[in-house]
N, C-alpha and C. Protein backbone atom coordinates (compact mmCIF):
# COMPACT_ATOMS: atom_id res chain seq x y z
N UNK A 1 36.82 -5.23 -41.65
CA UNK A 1 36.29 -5.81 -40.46
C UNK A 1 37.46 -6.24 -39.58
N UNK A 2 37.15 -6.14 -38.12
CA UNK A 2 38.43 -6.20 -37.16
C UNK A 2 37.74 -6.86 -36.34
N UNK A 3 39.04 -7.84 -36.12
CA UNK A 3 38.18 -9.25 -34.75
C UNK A 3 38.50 -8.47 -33.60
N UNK A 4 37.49 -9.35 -32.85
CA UNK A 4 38.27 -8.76 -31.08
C UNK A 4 37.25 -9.89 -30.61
N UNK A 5 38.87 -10.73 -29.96
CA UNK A 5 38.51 -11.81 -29.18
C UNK A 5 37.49 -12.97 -30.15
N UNK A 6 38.06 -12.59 -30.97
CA UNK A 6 37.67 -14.54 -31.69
C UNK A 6 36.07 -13.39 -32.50
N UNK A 7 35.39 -12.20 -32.53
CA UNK A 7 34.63 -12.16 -32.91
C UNK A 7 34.65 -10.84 -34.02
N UNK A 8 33.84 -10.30 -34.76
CA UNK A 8 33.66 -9.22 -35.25
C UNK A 8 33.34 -8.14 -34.74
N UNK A 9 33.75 -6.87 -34.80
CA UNK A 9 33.31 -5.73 -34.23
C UNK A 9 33.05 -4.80 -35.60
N UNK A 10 31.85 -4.22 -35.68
CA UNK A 10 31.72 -3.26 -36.67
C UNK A 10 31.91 -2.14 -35.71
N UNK A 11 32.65 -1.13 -36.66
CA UNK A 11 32.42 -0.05 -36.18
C UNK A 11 31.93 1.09 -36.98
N UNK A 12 30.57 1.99 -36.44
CA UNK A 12 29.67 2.98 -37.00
C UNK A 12 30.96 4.36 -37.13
N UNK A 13 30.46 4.96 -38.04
CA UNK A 13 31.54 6.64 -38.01
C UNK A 13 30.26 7.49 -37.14
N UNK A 14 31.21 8.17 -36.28
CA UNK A 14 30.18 9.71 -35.26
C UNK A 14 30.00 10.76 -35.82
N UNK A 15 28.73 11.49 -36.09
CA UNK A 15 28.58 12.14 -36.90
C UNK A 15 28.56 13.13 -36.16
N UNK A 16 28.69 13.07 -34.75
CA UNK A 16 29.10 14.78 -34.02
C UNK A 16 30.07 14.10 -32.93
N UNK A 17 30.84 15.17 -32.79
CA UNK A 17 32.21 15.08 -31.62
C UNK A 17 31.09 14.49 -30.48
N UNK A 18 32.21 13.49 -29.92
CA UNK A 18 31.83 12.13 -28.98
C UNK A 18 31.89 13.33 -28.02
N UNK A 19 30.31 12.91 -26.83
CA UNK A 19 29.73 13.26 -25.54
C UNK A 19 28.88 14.36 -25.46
N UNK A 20 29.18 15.16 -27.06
CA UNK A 20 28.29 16.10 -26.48
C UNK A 20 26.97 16.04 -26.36
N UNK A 21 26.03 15.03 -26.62
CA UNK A 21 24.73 14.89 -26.17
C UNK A 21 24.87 14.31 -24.75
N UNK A 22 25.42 13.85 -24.60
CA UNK A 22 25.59 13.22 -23.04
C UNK A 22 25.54 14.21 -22.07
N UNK A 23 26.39 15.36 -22.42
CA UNK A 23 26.75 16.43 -21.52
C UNK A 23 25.26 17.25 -21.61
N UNK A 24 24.98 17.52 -22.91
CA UNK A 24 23.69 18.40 -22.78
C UNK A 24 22.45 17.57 -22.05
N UNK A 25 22.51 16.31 -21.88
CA UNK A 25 21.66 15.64 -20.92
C UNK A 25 21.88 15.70 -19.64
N UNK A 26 23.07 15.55 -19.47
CA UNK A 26 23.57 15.72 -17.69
C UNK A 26 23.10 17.60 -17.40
N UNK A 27 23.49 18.71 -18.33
CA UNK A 27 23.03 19.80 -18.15
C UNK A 27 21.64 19.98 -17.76
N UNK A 28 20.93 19.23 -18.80
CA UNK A 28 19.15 19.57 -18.59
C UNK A 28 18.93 18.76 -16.62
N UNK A 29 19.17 17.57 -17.23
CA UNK A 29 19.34 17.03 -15.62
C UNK A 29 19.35 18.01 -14.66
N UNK A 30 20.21 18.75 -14.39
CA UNK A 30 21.04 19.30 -13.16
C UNK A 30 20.51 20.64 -13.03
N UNK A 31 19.47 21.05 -13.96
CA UNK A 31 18.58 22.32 -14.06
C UNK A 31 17.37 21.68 -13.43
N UNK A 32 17.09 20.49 -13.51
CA UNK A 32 15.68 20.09 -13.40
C UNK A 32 16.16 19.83 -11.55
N UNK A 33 16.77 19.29 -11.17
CA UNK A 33 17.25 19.13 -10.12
C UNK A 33 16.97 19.93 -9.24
N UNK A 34 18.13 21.49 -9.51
CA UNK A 34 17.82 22.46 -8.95
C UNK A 34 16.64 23.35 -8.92
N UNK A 35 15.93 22.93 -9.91
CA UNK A 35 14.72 23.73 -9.50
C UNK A 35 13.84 23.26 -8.69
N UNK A 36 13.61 21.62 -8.68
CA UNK A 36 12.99 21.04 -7.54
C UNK A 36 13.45 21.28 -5.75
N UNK A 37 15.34 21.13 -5.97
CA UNK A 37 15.35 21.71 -4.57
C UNK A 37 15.26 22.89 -4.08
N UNK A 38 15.56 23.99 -4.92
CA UNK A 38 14.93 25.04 -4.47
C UNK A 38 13.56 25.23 -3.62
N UNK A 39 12.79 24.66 -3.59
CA UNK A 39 11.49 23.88 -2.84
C UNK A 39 11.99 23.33 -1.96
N UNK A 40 12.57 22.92 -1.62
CA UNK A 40 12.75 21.67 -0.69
C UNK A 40 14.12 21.97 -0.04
N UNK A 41 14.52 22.23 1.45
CA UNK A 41 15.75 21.81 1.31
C UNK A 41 15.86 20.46 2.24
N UNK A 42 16.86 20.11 2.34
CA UNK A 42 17.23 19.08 3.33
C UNK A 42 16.12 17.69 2.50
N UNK A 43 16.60 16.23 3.22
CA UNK A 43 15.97 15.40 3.28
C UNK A 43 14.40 15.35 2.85
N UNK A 44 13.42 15.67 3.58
CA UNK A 44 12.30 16.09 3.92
C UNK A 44 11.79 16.91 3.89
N UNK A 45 12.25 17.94 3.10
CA UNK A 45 11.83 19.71 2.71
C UNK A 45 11.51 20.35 4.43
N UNK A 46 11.71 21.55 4.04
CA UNK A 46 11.78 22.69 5.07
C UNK A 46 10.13 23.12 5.13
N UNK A 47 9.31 22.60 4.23
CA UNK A 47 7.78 22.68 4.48
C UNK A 47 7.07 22.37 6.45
N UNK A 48 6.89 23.27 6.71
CA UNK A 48 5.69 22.43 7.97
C UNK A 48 4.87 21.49 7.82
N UNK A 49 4.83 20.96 8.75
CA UNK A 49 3.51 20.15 8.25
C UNK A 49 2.07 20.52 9.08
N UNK A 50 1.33 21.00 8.18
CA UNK A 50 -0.11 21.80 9.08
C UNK A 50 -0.84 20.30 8.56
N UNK A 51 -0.96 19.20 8.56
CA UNK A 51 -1.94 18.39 8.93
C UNK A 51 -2.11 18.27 9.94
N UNK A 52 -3.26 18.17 10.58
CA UNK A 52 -4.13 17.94 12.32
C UNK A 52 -3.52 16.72 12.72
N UNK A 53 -2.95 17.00 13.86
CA UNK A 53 -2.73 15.39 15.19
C UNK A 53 -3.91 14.79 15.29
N UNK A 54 -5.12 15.62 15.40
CA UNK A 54 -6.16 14.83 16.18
C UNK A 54 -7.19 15.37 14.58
N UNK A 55 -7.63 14.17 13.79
CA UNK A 55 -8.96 15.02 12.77
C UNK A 55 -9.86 15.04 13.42
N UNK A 56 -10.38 14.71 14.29
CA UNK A 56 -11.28 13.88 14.59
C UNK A 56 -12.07 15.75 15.79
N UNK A 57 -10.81 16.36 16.44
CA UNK A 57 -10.90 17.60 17.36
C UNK A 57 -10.75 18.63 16.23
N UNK A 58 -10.02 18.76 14.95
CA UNK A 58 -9.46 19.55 14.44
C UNK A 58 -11.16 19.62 13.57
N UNK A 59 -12.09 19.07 13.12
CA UNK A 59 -13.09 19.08 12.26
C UNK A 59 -14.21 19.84 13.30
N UNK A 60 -13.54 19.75 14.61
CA UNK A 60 -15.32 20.66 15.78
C UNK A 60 -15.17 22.37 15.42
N UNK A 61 -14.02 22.60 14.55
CA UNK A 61 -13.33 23.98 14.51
C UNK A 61 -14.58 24.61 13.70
N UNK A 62 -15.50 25.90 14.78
CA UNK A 62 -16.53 26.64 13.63
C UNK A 62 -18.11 25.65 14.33
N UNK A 63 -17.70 24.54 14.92
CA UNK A 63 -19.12 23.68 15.17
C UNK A 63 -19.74 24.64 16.47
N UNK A 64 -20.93 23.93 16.76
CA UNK A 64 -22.05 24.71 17.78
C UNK A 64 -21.33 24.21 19.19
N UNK A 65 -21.73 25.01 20.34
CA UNK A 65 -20.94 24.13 21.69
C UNK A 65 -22.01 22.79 21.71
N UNK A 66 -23.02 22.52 21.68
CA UNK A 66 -23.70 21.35 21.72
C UNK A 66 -22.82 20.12 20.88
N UNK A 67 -22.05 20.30 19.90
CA UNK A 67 -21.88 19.36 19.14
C UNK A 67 -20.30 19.02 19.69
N UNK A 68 -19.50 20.01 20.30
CA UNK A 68 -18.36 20.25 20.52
C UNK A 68 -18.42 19.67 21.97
N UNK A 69 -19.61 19.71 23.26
CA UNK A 69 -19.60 18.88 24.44
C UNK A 69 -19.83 17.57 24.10
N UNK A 70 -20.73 16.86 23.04
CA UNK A 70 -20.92 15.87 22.76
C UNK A 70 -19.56 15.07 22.27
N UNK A 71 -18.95 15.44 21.54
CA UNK A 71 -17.93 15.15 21.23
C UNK A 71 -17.04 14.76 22.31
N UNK A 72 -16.42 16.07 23.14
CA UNK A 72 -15.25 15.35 24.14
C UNK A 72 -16.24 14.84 25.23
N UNK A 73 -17.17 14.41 25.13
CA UNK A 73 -17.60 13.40 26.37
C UNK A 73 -17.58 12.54 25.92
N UNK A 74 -18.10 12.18 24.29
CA UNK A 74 -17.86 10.65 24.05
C UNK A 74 -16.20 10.48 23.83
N UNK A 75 -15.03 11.56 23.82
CA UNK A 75 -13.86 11.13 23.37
C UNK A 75 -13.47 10.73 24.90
N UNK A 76 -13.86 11.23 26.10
CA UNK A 76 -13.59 11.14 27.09
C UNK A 76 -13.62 10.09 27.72
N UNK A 77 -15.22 8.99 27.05
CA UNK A 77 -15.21 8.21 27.50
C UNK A 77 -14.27 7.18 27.25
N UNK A 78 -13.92 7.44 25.77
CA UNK A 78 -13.34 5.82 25.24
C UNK A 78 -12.29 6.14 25.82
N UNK A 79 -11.33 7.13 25.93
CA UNK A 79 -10.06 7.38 26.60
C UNK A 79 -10.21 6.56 28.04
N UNK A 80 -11.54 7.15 29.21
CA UNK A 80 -11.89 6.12 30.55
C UNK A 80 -11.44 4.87 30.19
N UNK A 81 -12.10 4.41 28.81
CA UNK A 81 -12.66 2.85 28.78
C UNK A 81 -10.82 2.21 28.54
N UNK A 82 -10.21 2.84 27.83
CA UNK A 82 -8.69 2.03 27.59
C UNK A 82 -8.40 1.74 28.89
N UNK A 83 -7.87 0.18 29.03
CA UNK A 83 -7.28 -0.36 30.11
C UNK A 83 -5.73 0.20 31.10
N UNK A 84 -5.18 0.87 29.83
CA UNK A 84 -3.52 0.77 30.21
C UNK A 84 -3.86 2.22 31.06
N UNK A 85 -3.06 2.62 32.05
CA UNK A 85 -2.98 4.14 32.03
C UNK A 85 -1.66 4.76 31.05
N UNK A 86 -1.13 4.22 30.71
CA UNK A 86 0.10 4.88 29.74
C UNK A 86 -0.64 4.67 28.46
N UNK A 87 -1.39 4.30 27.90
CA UNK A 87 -2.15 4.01 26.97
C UNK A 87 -3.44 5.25 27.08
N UNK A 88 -4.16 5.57 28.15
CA UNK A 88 -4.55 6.51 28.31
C UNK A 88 -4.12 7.92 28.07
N UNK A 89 -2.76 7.74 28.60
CA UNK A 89 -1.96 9.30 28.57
C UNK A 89 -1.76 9.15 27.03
N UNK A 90 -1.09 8.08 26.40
CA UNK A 90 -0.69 8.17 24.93
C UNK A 90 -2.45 8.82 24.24
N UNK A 91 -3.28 8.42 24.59
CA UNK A 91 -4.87 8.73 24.02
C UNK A 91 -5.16 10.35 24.03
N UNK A 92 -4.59 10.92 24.94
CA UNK A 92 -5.40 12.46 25.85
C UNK A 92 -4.56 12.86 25.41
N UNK A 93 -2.98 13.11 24.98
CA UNK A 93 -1.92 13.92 24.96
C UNK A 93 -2.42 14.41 23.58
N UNK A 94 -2.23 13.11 22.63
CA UNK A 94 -2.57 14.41 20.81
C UNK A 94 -3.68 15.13 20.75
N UNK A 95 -4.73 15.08 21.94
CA UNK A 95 -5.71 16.07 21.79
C UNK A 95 -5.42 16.91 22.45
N UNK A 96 -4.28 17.26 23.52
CA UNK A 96 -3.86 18.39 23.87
C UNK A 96 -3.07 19.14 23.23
N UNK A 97 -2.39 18.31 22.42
CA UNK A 97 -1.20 19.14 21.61
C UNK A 97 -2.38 19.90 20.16
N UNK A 98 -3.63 19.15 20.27
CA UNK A 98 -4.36 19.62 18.77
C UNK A 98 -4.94 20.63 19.18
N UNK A 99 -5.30 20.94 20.40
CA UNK A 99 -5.92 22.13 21.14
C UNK A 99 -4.97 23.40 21.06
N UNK A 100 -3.77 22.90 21.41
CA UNK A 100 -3.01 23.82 21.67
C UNK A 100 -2.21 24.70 20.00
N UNK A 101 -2.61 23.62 18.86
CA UNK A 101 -2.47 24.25 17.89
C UNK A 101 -3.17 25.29 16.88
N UNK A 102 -4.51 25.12 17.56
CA UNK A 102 -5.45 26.30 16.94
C UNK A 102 -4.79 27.46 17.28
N UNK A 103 -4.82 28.27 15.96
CA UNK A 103 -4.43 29.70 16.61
C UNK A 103 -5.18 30.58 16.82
N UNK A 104 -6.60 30.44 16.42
CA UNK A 104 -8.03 31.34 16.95
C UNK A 104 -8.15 31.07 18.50
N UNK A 105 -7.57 32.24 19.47
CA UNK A 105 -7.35 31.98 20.65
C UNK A 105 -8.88 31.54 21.30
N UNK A 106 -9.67 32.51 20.28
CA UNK A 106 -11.56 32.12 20.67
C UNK A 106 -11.85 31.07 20.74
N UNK A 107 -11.57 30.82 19.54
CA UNK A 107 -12.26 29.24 19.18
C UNK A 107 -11.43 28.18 20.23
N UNK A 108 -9.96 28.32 20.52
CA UNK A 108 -9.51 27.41 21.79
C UNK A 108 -10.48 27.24 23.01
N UNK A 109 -10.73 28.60 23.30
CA UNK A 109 -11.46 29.00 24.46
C UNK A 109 -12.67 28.44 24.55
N UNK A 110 -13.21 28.43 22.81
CA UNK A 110 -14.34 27.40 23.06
C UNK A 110 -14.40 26.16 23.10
N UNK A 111 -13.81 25.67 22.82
CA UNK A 111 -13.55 24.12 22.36
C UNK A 111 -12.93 23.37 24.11
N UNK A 112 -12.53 24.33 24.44
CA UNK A 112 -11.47 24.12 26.11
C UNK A 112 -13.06 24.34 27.11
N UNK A 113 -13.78 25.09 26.72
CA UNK A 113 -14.68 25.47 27.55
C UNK A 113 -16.30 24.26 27.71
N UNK A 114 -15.88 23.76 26.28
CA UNK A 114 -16.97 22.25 25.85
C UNK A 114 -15.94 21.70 26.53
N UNK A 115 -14.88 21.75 26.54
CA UNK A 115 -14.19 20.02 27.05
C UNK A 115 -14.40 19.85 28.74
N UNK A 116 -14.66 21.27 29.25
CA UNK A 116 -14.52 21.44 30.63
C UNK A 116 -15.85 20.61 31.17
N UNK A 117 -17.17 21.08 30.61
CA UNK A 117 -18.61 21.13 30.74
C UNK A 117 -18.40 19.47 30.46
N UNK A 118 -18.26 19.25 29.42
CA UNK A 118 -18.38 17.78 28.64
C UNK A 118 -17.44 16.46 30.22
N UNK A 119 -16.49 17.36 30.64
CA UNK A 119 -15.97 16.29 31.89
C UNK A 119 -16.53 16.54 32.71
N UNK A 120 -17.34 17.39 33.58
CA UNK A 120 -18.60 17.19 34.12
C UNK A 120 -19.52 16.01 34.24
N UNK A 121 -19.44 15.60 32.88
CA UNK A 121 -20.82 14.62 32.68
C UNK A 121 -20.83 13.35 32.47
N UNK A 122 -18.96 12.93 33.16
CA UNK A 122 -18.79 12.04 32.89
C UNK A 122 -19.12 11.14 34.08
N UNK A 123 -19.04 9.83 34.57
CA UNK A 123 -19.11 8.96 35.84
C UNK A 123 -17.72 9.68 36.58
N UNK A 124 -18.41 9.20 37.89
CA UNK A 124 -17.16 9.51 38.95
C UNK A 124 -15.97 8.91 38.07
N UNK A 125 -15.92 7.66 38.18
CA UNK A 125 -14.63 6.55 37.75
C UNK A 125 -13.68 6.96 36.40
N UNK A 126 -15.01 7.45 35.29
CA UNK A 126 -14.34 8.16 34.82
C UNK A 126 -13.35 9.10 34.79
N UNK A 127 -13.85 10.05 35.62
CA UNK A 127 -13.29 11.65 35.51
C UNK A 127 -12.14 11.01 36.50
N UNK A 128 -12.36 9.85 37.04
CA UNK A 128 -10.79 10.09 38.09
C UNK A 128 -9.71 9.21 37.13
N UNK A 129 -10.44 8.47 36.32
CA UNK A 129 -9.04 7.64 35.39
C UNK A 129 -8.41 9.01 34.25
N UNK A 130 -9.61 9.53 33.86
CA UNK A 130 -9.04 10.99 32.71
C UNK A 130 -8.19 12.35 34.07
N UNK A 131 -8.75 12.31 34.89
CA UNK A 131 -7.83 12.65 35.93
C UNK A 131 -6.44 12.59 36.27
N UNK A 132 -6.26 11.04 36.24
CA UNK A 132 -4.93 10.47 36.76
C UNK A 132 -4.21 10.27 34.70
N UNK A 133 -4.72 10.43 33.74
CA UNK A 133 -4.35 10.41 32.86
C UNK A 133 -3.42 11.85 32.74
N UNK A 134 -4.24 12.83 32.96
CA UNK A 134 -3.87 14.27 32.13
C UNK A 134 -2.70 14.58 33.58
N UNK A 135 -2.40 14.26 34.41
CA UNK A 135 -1.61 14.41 35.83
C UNK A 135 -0.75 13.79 35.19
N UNK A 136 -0.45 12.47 34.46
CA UNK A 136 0.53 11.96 34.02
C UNK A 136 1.33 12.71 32.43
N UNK A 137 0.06 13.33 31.48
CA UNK A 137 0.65 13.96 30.76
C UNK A 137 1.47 15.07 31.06
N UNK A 138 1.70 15.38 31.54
CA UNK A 138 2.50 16.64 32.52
C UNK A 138 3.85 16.09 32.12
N UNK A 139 4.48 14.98 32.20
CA UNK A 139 5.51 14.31 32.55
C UNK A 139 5.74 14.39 30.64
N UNK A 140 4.59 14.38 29.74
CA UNK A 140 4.72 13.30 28.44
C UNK A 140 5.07 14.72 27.91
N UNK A 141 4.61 15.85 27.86
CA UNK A 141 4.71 16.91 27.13
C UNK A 141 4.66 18.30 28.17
N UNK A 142 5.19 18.49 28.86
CA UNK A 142 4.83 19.73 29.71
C UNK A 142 4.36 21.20 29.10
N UNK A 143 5.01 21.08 28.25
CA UNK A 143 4.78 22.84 27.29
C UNK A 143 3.24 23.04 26.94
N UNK A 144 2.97 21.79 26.49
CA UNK A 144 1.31 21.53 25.92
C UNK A 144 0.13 21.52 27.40
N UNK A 145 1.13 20.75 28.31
CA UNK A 145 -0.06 21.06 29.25
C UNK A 145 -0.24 22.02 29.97
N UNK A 146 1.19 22.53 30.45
CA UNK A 146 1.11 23.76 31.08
C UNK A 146 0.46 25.22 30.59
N UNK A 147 0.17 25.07 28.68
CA UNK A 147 -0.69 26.21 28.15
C UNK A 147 -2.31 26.11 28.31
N UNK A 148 -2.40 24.27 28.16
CA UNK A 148 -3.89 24.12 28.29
C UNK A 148 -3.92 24.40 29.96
N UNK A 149 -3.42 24.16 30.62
CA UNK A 149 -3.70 24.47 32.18
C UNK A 149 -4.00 26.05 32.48
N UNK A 150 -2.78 26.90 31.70
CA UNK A 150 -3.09 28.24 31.45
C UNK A 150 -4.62 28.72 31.25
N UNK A 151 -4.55 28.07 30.33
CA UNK A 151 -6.32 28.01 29.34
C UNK A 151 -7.42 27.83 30.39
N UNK A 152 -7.28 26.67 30.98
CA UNK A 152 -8.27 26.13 31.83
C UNK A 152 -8.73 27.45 33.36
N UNK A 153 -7.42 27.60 33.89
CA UNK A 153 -7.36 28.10 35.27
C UNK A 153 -7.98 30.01 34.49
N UNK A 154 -8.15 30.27 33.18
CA UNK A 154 -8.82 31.73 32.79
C UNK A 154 -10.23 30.92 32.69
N UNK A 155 -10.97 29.83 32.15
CA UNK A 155 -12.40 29.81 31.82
C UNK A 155 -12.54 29.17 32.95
N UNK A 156 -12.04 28.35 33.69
CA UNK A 156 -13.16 27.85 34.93
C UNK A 156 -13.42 29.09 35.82
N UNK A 157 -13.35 30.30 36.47
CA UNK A 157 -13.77 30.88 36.87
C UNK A 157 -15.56 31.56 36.31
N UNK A 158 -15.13 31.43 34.80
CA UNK A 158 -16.28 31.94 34.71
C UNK A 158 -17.51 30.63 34.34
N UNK A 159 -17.48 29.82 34.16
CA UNK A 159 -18.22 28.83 34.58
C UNK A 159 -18.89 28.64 35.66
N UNK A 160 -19.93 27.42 35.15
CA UNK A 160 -20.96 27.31 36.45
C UNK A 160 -20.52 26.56 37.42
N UNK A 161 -20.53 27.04 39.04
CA UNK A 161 -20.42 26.73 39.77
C UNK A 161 -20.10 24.78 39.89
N UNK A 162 -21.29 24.03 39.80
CA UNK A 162 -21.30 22.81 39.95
C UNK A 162 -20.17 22.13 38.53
N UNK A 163 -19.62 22.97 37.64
CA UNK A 163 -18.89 22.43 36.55
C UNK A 163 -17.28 23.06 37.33
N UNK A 164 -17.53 24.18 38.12
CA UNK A 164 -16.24 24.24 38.58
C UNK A 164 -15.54 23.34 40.13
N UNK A 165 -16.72 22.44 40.54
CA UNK A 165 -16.87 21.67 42.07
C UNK A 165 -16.14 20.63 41.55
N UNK A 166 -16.72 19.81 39.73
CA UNK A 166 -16.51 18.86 39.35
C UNK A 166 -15.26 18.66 38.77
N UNK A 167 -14.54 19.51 38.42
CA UNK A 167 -13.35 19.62 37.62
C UNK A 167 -12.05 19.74 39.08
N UNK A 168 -10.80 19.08 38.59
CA UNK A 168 -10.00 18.60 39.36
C UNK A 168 -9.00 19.79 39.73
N UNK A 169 -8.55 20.19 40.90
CA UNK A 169 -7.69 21.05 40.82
C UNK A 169 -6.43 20.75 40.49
N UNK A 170 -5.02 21.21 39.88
CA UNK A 170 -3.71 20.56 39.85
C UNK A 170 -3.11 20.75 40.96
């Protein structure tokens, strides 16, 4: 028995050359590692992210136009009803950017074509605050509006007359 520092130290005999389990642990480690980043690179993986901006627009995808005008008139309204207008634009913009992410150009066309009909039916006061809203998104995201504007200026022609009187020109 051998002191160290006023105490006893036993010492055990190694029955295999010192580290090599250590090393075969750091090995398994550094396999398990790389196979996870292989998946993933960077920070935050190189995955997209296809979850919906808007669930709420992204769930009308496949619905009837009746259920799809009902919808953006009541989304239309609560957007009217917010006080702020920058609060407004923050409201209208993720449903433009969620529009603009469908890639069934049809189904855009339909969903753009309920939203057109559906602002129709809103109060004057309304349609001029969602008005002065989507005039301001221009500024918040241009790429997004300038495709839905694209969108818009092909289906209002073929629309009904009194839905094309009611809708705002840019």
């Amino acid at each position: 028995m051998t002191m160290y520092d006023g105490g006893p130290v036993n010492r055990q005999p190694v029955e295999q050359p010192s580290g090599t389990q250590r090393e075969k642990e750091l090995a398994t480690d550094y396999k398990t590692a790389q196979r996870s980043t292989n998946n993933m690179a960077g920070l935050f993986g190189s995955k997209k992210d296809t979850r919906p901006i808007d669930v709420g627009l992204a769930s009308l995808v496949g619905s009837d136009e009746n259920t799809a005008i009902d919808f953006w008139k009541k989304r239309f309204e609560l957007t009217a009803a917010v006080p702020n207008d920058i609060a407004r634009v923050g409201a209208l913009t993720p449903q433009m950017r969620e529009l603009t992410r469908i890639e069934n150009l049809d189904e855009r066309k339909r969903l753009t074509r309920a939203r057109l009909i559906a602002f129709t039916k809103l109060a004057p006061e309304q349609r001029q605050l969602i008005t002065a809203a989507r005039r301001k998104a221009f500024e918040v995201d241009r790429g997004v509006m300038e495709a839905d504007q694209k969108l818009v200026d092909e289906l209002l022609p073929t629309l009904d007359a009194s839905v094309r009187s009611a809708y705002p020109q840019p």
